[in-house]
C-alpha atoms as a PDB file:
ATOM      1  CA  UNK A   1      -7.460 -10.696  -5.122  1.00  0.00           C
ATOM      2  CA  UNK A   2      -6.168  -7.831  -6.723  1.00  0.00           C
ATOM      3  CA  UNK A   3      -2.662  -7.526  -7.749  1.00  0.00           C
ATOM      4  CA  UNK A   4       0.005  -5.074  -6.813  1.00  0.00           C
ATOM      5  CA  UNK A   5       3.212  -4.206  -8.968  1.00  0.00           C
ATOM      6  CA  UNK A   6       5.742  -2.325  -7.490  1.00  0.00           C
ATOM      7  CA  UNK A   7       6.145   0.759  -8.453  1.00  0.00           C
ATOM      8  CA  UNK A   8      10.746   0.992  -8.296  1.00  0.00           C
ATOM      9  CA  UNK A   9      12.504  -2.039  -9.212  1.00  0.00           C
ATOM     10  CA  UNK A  10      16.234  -1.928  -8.469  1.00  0.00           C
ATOM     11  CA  UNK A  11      17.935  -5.303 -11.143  1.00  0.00           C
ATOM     12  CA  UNK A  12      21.456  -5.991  -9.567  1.00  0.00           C
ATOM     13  CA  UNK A  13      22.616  -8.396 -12.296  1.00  0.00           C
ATOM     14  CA  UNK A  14      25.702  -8.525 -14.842  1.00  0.00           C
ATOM     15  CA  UNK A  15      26.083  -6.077 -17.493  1.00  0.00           C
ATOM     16  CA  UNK A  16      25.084  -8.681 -20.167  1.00  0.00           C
ATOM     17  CA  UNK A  17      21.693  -8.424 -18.823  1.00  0.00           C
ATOM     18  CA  UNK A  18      19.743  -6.630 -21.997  1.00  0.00           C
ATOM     19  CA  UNK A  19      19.326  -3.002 -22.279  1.00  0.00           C
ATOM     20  CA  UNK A  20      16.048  -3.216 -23.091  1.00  0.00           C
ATOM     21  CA  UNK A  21      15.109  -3.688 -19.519  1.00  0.00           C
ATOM     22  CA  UNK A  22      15.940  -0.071 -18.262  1.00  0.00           C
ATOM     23  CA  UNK A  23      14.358   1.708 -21.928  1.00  0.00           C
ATOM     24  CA  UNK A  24      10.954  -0.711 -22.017  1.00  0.00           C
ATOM     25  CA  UNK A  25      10.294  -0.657 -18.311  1.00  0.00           C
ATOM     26  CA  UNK A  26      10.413   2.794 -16.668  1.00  0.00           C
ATOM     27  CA  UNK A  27      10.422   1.517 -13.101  1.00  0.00           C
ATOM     28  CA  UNK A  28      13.140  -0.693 -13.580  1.00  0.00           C
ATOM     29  CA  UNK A  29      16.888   0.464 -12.662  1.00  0.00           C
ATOM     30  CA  UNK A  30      19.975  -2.075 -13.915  1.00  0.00           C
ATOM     31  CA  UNK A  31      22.607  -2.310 -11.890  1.00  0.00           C
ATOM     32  CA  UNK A  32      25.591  -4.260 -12.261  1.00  0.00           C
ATOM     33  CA  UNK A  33      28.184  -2.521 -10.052  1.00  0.00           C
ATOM     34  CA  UNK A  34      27.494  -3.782  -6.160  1.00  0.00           C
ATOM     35  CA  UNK A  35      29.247  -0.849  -5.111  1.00  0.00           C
ATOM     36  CA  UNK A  36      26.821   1.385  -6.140  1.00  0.00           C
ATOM     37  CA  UNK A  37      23.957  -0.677  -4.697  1.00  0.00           C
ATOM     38  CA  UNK A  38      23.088   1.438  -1.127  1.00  0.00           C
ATOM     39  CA  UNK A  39      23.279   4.896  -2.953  1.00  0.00           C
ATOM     40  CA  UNK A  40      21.158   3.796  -5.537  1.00  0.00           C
ATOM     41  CA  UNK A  41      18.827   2.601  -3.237  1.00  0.00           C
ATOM     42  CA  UNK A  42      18.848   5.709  -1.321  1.00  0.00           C
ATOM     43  CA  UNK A  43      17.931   7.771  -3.777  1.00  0.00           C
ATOM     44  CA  UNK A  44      15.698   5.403  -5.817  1.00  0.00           C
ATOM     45  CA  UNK A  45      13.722   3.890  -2.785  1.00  0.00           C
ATOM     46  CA  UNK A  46      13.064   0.947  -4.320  1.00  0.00           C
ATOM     47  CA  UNK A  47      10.400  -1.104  -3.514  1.00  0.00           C
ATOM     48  CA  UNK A  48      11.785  -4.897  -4.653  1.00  0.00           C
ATOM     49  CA  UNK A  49      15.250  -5.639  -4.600  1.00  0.00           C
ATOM     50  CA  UNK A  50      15.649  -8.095  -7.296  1.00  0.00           C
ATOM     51  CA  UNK A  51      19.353  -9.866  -7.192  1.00  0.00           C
ATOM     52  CA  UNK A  52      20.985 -12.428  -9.601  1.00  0.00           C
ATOM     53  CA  UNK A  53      22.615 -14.581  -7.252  1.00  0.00           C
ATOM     54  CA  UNK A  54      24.969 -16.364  -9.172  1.00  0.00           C
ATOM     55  CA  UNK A  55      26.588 -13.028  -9.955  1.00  0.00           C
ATOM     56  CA  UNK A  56      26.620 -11.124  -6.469  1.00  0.00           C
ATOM     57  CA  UNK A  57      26.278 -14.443  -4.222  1.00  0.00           C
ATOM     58  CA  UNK A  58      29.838 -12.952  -2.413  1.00  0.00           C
ATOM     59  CA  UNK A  59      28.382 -10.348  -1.340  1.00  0.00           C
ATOM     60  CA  UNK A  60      24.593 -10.965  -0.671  1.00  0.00           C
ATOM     61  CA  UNK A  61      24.778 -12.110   2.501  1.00  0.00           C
ATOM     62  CA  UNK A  62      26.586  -8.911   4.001  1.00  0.00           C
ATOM     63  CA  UNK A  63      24.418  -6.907   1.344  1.00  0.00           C
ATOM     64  CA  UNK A  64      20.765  -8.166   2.542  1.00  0.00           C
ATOM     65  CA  UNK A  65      22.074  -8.073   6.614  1.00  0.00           C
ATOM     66  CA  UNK A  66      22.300  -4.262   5.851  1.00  0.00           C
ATOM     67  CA  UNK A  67      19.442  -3.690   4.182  1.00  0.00           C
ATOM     68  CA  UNK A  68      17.409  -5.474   7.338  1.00  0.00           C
ATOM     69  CA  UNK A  69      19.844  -3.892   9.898  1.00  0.00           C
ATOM     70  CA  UNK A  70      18.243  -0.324   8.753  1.00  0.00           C
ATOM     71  CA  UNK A  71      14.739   0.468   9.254  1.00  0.00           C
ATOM     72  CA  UNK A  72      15.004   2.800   6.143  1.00  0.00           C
ATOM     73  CA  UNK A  73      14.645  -0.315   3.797  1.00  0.00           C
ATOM     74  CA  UNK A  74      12.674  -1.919   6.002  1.00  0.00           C
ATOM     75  CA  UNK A  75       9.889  -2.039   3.837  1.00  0.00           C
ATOM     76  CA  UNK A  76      11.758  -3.085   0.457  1.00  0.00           C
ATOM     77  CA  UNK A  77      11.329  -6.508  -0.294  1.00  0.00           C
ATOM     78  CA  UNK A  78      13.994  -9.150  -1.872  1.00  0.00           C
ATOM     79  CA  UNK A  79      13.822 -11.602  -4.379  1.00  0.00           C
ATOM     80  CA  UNK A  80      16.843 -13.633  -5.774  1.00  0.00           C
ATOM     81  CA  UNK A  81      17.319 -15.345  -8.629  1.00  0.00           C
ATOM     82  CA  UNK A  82      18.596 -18.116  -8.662  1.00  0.00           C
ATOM     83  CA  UNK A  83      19.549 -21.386 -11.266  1.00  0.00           C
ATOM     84  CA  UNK A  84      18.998 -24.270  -8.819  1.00  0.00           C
ATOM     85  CA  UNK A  85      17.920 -24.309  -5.404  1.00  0.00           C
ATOM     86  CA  UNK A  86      20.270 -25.111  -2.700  1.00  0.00           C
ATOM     87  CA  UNK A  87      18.364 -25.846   0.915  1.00  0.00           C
ATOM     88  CA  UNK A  88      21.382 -24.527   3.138  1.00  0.00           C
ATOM     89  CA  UNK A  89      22.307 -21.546   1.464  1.00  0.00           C
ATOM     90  CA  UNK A  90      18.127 -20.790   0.548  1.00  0.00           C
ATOM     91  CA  UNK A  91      17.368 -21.404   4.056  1.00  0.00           C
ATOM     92  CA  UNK A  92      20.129 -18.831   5.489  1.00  0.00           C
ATOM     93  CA  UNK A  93      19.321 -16.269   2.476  1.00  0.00           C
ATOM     94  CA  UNK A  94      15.186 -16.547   3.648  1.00  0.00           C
ATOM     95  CA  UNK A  95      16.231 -16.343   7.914  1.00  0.00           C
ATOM     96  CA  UNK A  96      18.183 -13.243   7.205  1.00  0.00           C
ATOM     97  CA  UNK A  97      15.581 -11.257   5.302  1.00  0.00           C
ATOM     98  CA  UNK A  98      15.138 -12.388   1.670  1.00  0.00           C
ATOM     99  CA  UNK A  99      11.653 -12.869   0.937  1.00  0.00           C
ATOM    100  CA  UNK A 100      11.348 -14.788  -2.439  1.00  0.00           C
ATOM    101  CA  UNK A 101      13.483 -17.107  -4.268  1.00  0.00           C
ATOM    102  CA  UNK A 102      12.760 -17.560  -8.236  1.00  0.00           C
ATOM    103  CA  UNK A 103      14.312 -20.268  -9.870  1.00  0.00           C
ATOM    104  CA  UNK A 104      14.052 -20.704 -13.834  1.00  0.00           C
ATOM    105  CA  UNK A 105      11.719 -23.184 -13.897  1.00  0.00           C
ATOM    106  CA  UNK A 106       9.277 -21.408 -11.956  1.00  0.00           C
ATOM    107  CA  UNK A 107       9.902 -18.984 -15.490  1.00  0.00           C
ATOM    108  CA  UNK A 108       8.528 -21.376 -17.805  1.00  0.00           C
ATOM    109  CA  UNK A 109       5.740 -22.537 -16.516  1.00  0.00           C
ATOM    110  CA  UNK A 110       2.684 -20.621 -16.604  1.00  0.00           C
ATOM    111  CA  UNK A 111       0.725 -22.839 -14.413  1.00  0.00           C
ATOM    112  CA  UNK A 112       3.042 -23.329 -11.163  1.00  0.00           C
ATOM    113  CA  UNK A 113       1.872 -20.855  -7.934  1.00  0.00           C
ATOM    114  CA  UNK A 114       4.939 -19.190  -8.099  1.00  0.00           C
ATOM    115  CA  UNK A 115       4.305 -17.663 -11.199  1.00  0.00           C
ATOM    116  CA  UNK A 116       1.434 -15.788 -10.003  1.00  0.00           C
ATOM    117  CA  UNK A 117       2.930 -14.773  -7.162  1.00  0.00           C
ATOM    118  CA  UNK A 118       5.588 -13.125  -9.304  1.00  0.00           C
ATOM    119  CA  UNK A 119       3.742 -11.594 -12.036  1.00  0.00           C
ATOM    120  CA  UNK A 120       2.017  -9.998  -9.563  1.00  0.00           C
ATOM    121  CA  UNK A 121       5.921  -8.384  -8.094  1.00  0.00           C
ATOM    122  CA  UNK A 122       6.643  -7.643 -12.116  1.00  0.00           C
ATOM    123  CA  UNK A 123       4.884  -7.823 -15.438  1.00  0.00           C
ATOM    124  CA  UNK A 124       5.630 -11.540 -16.713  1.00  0.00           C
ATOM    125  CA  UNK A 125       7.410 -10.175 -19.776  1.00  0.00           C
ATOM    126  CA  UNK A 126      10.359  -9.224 -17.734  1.00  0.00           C
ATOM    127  CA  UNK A 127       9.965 -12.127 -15.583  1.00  0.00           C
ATOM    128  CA  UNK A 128      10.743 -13.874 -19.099  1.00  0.00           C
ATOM    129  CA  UNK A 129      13.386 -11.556 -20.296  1.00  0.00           C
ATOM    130  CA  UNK A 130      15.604 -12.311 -17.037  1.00  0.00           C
ATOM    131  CA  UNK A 131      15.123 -15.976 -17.801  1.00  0.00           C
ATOM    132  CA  UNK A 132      16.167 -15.846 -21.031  1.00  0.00           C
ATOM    133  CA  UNK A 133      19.638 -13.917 -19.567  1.00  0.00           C
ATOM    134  CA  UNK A 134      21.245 -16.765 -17.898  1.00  0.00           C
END
């Protein structure tokens, strides 16, 4: 199977996510302001979404509804990161249009399925950087 990184990465996480992630990784674009997220995306075109949910989880819902609602981002796909699962809010978060959920033990692991599957969305050196942020 071969393995496909994405070419634009839009991070929406808090500021006190590290630098380094915009200067080392050319495709990835930090945000931290949700206001800015749709004309960002607009004129990045991302193609993953990745959000920290602990610090946007107020707006996600009404955030990923519009990003579904518009054929525009239709293709973009959406991870979230989150610190513990949480079936009722997961559950609502995958039926409205987010496609992966990473949780930090999934992070440290090398050997668990979903660590494939996400090195394959991003190199696993930022997987680990993000991990290491909350």
């Amino acid at each position: 199977m071969t393995r496909q990184r994405f070419k634009n990465v839009l991070l929406v996480a808090p500021d006190n996510c590290p630098r380094r992630l915009a200067a080392e990784y050319d495709y990835v674009k930090h945000i931290a302001d949700s206001t800015r997220i749709f004309p960002v995306i607009f004129e990045m075109k991302p193609d993953l979404i990745l959000f920290d949910y602990e610090y946007i989880k107020a707006d996600i819902e009404r955030i990923v509804r519009r990003l579904r609602m518009n054929a525009f981002y239709k293709k973009t796909k959406i991870c979230c990161y989150k610190l513990k699962p949480h079936t009722e809010t997961d559950e609502l978060l995958k039926a409205i249009g987010v496609n992966n959920f990473i949780y930090p033990e999934d992070l440290l692991s090398d050997t668990t399925e979903k660590v494939s599957i996400f090195t394959a969305i991003l190199d696993a050196s930022l997987m680990r950087v993000l991990a290491k942020t909350t």
